[in-house]
PDB file of N, CA and C in Angstrom:
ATOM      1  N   UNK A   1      -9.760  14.426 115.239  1.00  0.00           N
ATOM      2  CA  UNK A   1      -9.799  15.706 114.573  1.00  0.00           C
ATOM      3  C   UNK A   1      -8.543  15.957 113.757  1.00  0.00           C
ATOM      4  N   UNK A   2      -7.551  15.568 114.460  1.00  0.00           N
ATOM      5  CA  UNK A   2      -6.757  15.739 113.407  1.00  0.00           C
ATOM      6  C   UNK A   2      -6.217  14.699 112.879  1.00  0.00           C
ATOM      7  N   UNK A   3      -6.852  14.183 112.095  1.00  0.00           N
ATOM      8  CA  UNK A   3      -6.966  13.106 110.766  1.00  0.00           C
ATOM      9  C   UNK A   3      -8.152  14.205 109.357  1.00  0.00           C
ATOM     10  N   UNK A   4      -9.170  14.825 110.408  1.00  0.00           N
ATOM     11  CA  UNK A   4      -9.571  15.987 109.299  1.00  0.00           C
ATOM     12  C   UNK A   4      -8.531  17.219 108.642  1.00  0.00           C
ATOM     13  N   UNK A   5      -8.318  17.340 110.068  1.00  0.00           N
ATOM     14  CA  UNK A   5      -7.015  18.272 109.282  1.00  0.00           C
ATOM     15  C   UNK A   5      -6.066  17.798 108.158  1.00  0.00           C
ATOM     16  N   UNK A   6      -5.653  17.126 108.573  1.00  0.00           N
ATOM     17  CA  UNK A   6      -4.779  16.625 107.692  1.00  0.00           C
ATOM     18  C   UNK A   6      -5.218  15.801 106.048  1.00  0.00           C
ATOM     19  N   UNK A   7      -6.544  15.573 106.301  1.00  0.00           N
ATOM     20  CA  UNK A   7      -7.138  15.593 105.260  1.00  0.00           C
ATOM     21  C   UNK A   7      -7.559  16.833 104.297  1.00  0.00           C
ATOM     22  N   UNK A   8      -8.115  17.953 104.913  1.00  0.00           N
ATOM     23  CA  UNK A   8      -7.662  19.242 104.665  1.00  0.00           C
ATOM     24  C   UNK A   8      -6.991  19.552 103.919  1.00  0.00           C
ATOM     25  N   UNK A   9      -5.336  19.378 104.461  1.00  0.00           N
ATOM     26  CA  UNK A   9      -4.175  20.175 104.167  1.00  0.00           C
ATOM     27  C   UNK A   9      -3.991  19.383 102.778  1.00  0.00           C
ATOM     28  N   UNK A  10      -4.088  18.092 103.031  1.00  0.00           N
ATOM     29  CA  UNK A  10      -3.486  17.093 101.655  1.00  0.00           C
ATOM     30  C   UNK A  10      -4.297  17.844 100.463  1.00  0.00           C
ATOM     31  N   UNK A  11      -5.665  17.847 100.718  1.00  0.00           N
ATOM     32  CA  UNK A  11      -6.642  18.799  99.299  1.00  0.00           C
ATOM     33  C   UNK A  11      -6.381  19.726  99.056  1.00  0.00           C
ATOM     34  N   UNK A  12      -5.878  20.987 100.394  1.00  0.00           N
ATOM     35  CA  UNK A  12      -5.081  21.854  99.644  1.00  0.00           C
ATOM     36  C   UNK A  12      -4.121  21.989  99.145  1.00  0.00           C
ATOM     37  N   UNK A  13      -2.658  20.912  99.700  1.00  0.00           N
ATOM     38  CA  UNK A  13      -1.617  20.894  98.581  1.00  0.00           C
ATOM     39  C   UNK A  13      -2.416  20.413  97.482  1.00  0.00           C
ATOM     40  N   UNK A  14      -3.150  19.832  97.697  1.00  0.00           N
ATOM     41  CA  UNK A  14      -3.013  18.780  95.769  1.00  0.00           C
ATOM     42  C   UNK A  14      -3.413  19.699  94.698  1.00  0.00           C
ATOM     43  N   UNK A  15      -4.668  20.590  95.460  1.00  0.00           N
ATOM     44  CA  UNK A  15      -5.322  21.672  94.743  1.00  0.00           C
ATOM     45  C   UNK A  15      -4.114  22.712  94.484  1.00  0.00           C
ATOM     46  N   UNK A  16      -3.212  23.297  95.298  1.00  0.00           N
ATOM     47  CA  UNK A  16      -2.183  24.308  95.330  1.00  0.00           C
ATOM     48  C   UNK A  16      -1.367  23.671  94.112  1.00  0.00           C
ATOM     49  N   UNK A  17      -0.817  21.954  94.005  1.00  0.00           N
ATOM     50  CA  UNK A  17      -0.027  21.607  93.397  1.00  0.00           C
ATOM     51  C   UNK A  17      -0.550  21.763  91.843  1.00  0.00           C
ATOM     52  N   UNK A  18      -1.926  21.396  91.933  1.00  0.00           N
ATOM     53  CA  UNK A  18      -2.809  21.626  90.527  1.00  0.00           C
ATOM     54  C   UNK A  18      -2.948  23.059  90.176  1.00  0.00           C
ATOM     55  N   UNK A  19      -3.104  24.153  91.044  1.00  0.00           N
ATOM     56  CA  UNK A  19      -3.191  25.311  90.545  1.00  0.00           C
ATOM     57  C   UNK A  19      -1.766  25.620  89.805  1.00  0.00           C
ATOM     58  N   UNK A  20      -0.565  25.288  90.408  1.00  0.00           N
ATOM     59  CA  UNK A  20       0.918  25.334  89.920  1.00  0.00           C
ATOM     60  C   UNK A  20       0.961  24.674  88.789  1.00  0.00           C
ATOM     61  N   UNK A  21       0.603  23.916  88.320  1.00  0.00           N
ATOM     62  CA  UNK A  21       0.977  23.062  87.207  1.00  0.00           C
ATOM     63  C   UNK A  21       0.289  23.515  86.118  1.00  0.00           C
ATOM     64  N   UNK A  22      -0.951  24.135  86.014  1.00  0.00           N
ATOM     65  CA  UNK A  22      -1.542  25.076  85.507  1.00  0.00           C
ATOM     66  C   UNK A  22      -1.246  25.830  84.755  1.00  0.00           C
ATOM     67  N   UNK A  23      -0.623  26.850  86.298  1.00  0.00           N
ATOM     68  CA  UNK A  23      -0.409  28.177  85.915  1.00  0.00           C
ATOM     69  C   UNK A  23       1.340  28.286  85.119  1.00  0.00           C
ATOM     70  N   UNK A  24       1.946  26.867  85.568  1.00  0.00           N
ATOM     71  CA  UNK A  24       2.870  26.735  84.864  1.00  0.00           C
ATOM     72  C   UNK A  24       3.503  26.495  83.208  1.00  0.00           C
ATOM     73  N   UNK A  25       2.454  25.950  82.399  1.00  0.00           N
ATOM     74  CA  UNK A  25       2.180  25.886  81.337  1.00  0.00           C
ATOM     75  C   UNK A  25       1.044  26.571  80.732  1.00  0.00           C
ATOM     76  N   UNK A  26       0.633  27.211  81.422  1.00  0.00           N
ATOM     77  CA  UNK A  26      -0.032  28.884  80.633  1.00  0.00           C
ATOM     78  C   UNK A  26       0.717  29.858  80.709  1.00  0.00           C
ATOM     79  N   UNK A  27       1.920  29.961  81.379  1.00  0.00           N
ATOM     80  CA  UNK A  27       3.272  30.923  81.097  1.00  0.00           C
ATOM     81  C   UNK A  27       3.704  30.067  80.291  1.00  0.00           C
ATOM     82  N   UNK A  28       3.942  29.133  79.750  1.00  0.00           N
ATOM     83  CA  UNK A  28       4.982  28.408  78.735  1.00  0.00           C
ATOM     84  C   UNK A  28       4.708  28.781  77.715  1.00  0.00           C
ATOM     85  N   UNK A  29       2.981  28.599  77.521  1.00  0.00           N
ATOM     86  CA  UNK A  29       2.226  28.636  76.291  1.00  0.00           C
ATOM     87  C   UNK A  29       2.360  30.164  75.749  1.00  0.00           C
ATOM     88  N   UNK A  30       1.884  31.187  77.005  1.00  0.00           N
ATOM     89  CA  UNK A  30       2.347  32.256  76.752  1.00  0.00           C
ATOM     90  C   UNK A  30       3.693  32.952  76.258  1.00  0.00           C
ATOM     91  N   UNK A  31       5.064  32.376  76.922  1.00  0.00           N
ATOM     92  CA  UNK A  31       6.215  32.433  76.531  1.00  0.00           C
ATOM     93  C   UNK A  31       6.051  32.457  74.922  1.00  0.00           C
ATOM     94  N   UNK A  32       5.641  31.267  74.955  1.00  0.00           N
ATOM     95  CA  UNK A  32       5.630  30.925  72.951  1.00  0.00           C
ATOM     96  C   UNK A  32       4.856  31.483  72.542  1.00  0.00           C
ATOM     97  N   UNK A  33       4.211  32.433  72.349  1.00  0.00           N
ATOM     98  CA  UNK A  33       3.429  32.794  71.569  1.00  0.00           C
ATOM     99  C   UNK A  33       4.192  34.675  71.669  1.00  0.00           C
ATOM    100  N   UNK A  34       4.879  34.863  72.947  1.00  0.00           N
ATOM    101  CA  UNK A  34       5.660  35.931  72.599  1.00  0.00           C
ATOM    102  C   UNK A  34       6.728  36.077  71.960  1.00  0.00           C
ATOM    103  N   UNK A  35       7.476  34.681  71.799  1.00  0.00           N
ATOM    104  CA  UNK A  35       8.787  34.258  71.287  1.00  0.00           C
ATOM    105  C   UNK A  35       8.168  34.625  69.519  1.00  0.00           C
ATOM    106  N   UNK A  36       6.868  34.110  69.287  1.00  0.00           N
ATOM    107  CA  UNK A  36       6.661  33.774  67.941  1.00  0.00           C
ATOM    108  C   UNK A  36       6.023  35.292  67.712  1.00  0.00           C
ATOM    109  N   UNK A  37       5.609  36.457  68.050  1.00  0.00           N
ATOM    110  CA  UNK A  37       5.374  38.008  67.844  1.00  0.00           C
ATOM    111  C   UNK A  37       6.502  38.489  67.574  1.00  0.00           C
ATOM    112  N   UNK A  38       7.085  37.989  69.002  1.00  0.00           N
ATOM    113  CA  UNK A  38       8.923  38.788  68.453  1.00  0.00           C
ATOM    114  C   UNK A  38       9.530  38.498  67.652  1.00  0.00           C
ATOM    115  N   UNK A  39       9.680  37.799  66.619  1.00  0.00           N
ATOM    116  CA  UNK A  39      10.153  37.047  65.684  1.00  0.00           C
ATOM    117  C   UNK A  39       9.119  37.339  64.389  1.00  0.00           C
ATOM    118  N   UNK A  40       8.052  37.696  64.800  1.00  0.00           N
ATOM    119  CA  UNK A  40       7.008  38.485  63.011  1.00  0.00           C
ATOM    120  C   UNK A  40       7.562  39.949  62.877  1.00  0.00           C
ATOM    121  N   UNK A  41       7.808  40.199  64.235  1.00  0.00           N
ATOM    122  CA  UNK A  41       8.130  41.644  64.253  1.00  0.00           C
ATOM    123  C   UNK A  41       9.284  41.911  63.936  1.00  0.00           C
ATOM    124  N   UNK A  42      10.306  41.093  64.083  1.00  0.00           N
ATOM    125  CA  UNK A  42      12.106  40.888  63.703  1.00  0.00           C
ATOM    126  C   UNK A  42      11.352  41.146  62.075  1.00  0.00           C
ATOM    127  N   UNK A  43      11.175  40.116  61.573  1.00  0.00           N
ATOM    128  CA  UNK A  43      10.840  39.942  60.508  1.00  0.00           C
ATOM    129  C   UNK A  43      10.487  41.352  59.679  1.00  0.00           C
ATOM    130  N   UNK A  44       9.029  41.878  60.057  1.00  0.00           N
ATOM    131  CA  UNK A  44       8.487  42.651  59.551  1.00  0.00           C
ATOM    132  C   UNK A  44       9.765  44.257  59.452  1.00  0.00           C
ATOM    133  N   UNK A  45      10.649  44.223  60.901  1.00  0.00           N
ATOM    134  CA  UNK A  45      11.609  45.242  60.400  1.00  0.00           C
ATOM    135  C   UNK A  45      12.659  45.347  59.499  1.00  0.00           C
ATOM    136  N   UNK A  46      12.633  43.854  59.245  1.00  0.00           N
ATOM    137  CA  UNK A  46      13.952  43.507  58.182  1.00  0.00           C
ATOM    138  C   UNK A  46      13.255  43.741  56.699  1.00  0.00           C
ATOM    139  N   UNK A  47      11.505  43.489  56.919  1.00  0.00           N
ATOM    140  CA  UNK A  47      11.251  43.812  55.747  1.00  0.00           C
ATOM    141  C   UNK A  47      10.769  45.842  54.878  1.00  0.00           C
ATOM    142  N   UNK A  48      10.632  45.830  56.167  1.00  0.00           N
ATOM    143  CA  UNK A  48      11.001  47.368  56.086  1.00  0.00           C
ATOM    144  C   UNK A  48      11.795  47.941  55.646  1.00  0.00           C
ATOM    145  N   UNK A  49      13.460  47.665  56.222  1.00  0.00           N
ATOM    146  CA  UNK A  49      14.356  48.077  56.084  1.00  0.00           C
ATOM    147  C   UNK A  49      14.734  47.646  54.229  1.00  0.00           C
ATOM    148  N   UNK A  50      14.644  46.591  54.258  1.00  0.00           N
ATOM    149  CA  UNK A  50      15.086  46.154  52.446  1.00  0.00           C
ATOM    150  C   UNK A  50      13.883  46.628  51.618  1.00  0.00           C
ATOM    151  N   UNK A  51      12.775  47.385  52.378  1.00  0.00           N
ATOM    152  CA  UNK A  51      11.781  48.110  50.682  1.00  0.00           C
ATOM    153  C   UNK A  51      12.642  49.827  51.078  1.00  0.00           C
ATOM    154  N   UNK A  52      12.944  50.201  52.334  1.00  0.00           N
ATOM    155  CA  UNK A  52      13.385  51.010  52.326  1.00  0.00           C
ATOM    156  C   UNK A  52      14.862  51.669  51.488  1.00  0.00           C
ATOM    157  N   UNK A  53      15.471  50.361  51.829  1.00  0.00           N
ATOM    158  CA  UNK A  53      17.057  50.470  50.938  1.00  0.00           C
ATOM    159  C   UNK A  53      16.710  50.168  49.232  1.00  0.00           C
ATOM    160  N   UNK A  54      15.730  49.275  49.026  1.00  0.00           N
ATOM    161  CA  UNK A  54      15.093  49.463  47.771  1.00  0.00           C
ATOM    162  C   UNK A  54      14.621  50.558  47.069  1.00  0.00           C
ATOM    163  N   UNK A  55      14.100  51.253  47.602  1.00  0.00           N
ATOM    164  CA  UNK A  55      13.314  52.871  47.662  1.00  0.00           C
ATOM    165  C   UNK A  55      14.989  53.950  47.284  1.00  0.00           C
ATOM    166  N   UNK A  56      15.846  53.858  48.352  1.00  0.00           N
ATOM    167  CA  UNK A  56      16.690  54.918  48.247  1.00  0.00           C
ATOM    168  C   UNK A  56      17.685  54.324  46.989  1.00  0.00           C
ATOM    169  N   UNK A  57      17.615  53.102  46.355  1.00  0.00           N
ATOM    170  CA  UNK A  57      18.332  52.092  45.169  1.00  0.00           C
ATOM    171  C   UNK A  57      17.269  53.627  43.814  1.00  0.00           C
ATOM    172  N   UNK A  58      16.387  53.041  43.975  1.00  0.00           N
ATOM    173  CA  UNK A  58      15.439  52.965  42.546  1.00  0.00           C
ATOM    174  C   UNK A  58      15.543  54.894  42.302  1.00  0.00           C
ATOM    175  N   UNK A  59      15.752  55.466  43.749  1.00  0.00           N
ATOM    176  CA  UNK A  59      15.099  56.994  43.642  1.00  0.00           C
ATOM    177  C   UNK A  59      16.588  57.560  43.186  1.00  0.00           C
ATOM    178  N   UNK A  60      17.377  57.041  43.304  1.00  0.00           N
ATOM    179  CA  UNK A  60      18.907  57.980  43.461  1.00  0.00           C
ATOM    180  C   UNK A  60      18.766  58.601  42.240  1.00  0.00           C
ATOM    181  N   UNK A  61      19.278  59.995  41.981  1.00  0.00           N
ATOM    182  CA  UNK A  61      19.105  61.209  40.909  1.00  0.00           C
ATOM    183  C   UNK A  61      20.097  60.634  39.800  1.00  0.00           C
ATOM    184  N   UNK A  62      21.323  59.935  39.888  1.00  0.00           N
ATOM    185  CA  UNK A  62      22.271  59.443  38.801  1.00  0.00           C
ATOM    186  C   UNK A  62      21.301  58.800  38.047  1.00  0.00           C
ATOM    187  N   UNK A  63      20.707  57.949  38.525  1.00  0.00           N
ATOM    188  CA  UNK A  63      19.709  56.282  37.950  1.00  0.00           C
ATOM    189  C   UNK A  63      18.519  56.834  37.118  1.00  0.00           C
ATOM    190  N   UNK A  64      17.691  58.142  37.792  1.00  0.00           N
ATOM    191  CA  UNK A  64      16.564  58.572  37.300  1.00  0.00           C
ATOM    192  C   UNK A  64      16.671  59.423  36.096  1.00  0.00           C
ATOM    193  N   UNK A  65      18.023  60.229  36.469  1.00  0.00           N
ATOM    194  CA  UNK A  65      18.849  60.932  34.777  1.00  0.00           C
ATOM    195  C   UNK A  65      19.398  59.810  33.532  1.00  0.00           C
ATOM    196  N   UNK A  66      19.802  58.527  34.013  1.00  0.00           N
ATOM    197  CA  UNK A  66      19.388  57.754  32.658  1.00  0.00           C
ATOM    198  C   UNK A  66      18.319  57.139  32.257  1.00  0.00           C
ATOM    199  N   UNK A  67      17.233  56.976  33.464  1.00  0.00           N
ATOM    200  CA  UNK A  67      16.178  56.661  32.627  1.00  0.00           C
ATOM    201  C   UNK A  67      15.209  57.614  32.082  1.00  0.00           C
ATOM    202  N   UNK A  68      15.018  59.135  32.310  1.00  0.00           N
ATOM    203  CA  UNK A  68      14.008  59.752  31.982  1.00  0.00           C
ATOM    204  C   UNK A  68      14.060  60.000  30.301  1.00  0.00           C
ATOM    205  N   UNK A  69      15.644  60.083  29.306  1.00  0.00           N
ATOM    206  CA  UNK A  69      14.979  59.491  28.209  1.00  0.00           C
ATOM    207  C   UNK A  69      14.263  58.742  27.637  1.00  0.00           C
ATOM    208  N   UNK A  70      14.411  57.547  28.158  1.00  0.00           N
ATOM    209  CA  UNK A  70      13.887  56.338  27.784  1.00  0.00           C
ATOM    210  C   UNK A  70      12.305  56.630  28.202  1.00  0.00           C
ATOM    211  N   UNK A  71      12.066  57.170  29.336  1.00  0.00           N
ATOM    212  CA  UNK A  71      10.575  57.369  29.533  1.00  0.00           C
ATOM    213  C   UNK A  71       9.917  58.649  29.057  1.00  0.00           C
ATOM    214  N   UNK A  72      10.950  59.510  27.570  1.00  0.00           N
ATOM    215  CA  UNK A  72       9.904  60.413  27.287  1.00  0.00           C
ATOM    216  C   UNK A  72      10.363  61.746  28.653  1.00  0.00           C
ATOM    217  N   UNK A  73      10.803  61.797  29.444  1.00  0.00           N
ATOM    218  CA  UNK A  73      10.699  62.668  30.230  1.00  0.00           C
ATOM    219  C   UNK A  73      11.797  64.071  29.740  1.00  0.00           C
ATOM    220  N   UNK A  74      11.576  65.002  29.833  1.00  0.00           N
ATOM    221  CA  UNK A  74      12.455  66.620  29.487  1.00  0.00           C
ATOM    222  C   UNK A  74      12.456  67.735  30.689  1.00  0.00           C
ATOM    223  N   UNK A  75      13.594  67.778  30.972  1.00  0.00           N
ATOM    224  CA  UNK A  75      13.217  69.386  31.571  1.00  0.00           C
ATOM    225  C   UNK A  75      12.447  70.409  31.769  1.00  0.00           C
ATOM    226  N   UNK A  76      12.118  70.812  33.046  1.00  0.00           N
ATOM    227  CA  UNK A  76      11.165  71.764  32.867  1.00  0.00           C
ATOM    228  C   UNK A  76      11.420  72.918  32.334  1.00  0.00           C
ATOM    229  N   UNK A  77      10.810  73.707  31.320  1.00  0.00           N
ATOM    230  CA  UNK A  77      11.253  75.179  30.548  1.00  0.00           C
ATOM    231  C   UNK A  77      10.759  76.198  31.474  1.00  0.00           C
ATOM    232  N   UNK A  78      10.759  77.099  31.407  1.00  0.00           N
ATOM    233  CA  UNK A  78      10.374  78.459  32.028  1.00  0.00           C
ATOM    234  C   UNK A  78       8.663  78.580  31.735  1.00  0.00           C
ATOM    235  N   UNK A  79       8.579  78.307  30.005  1.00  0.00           N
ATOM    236  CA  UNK A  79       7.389  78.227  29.093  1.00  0.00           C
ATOM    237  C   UNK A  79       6.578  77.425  29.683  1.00  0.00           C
ATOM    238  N   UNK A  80       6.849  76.410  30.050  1.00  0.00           N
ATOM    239  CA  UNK A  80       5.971  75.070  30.522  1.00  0.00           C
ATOM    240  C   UNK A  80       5.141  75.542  32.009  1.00  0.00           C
ATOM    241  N   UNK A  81       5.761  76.950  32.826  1.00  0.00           N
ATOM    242  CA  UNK A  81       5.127  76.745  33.820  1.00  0.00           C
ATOM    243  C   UNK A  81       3.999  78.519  33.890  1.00  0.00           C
ATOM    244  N   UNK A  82       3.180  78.428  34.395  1.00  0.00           N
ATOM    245  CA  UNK A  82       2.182  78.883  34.664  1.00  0.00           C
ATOM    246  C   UNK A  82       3.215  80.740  34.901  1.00  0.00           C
ATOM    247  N   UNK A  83       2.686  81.827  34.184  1.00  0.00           N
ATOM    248  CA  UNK A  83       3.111  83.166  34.646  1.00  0.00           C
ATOM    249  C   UNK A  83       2.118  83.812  35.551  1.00  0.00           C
ATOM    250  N   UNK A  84       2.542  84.776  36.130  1.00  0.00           N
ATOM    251  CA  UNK A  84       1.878  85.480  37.500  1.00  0.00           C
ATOM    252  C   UNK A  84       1.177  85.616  37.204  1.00  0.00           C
ATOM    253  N   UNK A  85       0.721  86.439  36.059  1.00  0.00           N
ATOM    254  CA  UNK A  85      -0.702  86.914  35.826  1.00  0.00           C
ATOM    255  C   UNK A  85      -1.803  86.112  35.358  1.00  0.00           C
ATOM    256  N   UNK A  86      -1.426  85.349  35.064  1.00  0.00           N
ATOM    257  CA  UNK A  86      -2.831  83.810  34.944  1.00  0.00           C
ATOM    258  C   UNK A  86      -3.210  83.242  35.724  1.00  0.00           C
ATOM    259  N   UNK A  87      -2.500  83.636  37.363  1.00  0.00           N
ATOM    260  CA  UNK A  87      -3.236  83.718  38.683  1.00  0.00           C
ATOM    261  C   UNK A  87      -3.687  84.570  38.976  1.00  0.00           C
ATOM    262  N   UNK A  88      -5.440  83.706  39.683  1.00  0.00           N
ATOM    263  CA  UNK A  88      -6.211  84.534  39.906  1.00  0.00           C
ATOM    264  C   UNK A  88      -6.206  85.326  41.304  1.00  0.00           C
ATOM    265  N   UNK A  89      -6.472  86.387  41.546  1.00  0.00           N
ATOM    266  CA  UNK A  89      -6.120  87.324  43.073  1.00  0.00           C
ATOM    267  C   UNK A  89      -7.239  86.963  43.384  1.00  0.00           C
ATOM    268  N   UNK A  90      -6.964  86.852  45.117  1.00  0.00           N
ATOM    269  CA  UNK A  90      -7.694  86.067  45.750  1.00  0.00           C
ATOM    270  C   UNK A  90      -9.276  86.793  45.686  1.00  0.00           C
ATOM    271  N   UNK A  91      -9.190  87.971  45.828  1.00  0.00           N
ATOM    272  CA  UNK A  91     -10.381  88.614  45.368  1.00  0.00           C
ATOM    273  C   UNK A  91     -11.228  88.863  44.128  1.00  0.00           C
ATOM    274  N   UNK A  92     -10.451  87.470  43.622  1.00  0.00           N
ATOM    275  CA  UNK A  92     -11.454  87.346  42.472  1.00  0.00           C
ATOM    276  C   UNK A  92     -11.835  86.158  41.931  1.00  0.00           C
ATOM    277  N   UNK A  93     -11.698  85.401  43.162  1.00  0.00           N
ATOM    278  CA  UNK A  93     -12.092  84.398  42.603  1.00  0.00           C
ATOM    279  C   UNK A  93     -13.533  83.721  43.354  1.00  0.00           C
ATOM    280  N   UNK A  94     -14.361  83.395  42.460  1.00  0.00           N
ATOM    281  CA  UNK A  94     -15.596  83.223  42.999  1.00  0.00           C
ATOM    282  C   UNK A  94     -15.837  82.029  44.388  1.00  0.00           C
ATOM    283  N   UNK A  95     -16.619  82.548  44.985  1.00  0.00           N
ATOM    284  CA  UNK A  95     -17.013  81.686  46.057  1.00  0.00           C
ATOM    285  C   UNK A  95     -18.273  81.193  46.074  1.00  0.00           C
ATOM    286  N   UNK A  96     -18.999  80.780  46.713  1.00  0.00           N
ATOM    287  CA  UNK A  96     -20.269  80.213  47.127  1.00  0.00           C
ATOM    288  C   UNK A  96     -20.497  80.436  48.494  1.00  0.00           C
ATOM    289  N   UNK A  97     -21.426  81.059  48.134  1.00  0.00           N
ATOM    290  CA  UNK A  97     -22.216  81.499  49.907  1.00  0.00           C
ATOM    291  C   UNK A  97     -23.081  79.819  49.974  1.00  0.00           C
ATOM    292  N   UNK A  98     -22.806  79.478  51.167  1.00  0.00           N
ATOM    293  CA  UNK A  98     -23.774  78.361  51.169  1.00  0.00           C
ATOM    294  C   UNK A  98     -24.454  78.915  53.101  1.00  0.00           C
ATOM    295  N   UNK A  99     -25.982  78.710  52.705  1.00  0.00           N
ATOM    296  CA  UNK A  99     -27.086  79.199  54.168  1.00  0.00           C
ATOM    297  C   UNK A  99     -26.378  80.289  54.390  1.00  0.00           C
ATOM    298  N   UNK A 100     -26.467  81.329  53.690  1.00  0.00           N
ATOM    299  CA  UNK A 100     -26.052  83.332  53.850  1.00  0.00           C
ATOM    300  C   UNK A 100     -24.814  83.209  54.525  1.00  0.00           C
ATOM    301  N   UNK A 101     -23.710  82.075  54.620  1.00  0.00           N
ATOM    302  CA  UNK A 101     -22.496  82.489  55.412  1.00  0.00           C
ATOM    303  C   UNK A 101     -21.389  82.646  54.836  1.00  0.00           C
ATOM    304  N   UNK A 102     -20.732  83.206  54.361  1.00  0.00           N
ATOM    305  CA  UNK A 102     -19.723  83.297  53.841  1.00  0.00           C
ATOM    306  C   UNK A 102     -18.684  82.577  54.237  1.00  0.00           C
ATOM    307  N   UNK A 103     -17.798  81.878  54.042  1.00  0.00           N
ATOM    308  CA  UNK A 103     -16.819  81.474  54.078  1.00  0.00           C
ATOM    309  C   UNK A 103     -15.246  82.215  54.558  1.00  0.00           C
ATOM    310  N   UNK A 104     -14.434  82.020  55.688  1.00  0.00           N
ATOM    311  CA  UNK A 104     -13.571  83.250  55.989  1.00  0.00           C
ATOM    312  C   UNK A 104     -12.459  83.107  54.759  1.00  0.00           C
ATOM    313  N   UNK A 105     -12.239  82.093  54.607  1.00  0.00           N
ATOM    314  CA  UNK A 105     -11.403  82.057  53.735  1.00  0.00           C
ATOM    315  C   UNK A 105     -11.623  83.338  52.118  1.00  0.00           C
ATOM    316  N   UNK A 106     -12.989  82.881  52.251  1.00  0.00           N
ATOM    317  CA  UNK A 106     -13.961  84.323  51.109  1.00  0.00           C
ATOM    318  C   UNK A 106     -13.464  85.509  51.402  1.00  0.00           C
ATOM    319  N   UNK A 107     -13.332  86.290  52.639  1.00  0.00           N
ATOM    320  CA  UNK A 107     -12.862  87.460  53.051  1.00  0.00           C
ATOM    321  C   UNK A 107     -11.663  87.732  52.282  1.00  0.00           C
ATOM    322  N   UNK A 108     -11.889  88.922  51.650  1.00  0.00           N
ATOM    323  CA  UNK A 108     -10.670  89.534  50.736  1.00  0.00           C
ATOM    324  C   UNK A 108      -9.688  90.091  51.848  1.00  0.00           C
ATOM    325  N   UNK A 109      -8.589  89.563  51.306  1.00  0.00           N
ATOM    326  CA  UNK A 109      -7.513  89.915  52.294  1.00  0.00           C
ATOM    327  C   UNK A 109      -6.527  91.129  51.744  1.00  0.00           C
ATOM    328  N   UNK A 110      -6.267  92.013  52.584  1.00  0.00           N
ATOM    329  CA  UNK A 110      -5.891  93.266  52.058  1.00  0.00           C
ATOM    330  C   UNK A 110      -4.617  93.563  51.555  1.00  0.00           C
ATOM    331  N   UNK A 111      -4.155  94.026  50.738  1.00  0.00           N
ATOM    332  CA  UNK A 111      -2.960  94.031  49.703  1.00  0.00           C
ATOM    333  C   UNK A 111      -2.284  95.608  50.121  1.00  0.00           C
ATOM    334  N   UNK A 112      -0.946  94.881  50.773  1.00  0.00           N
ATOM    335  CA  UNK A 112       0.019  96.319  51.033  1.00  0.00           C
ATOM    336  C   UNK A 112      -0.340  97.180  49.422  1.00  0.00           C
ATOM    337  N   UNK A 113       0.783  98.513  50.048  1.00  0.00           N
ATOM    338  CA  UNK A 113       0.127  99.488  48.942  1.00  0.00           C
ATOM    339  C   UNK A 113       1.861  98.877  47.921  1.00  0.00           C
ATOM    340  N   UNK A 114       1.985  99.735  46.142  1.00  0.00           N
ATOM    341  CA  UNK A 114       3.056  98.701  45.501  1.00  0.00           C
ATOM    342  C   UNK A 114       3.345 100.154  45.851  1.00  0.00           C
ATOM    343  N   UNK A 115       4.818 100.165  45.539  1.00  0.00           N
ATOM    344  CA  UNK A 115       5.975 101.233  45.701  1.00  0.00           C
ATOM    345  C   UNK A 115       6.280 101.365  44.087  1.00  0.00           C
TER     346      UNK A 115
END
């Protein structure tokens, strides 16, 4: 009987030794494949960072005041922008009832009294 045993035990080391060897190079494999994420991701922040420092290069207000001649661009005038009264009050501007419901936003909203 115990020559079974021990036949036994040997299949389960060998099997134990095979499960180890296994599981030992599916962490390796795994290792590398985290080594190689962490390293797209290094990457991808470095490339971030240089469209970002690119971005604050191209936008700076000195750089954009010599080029907006060149592109045609002028100051905004007073003239150029829209006066109060060519806005429309909210109560007058048309809505659409859609299936008899009005819209709350539709609700005329009430206007302190002027002094």
């Amino acid at each position: 009987m115990s020559a079974r045993y021990s036949i036994a035990a040997l299949a389960l080391a060998v099997a134990a030794a095979g499960t180890v060897y296994q599981l030992k190079y599916s962490v390796r494999e795994r290792e590398g494949s985290l080594w190689r994420l962490r390293a797209a991701v290094q990457e991808e922040v470095w490339r971030i960072r240089t469209l970002e420092a690119d971005l604050a290069f191209l936008t700076r207000p000195e750089r954009l005041a010599l080029q907006a001649p060149q592109l045609g661009m002028v100051p905004v005038t007073p003239e150029a922008l829209a006066r109060l009264e060519d806005i429309p009050r909210v109560d007058q501007i048309p809505v659409a009832v859609i299936g008899g419901v009005t819209p709350v936003s539709a609700v005329p909203v009430p206007r302190p009294a002027r002094r």
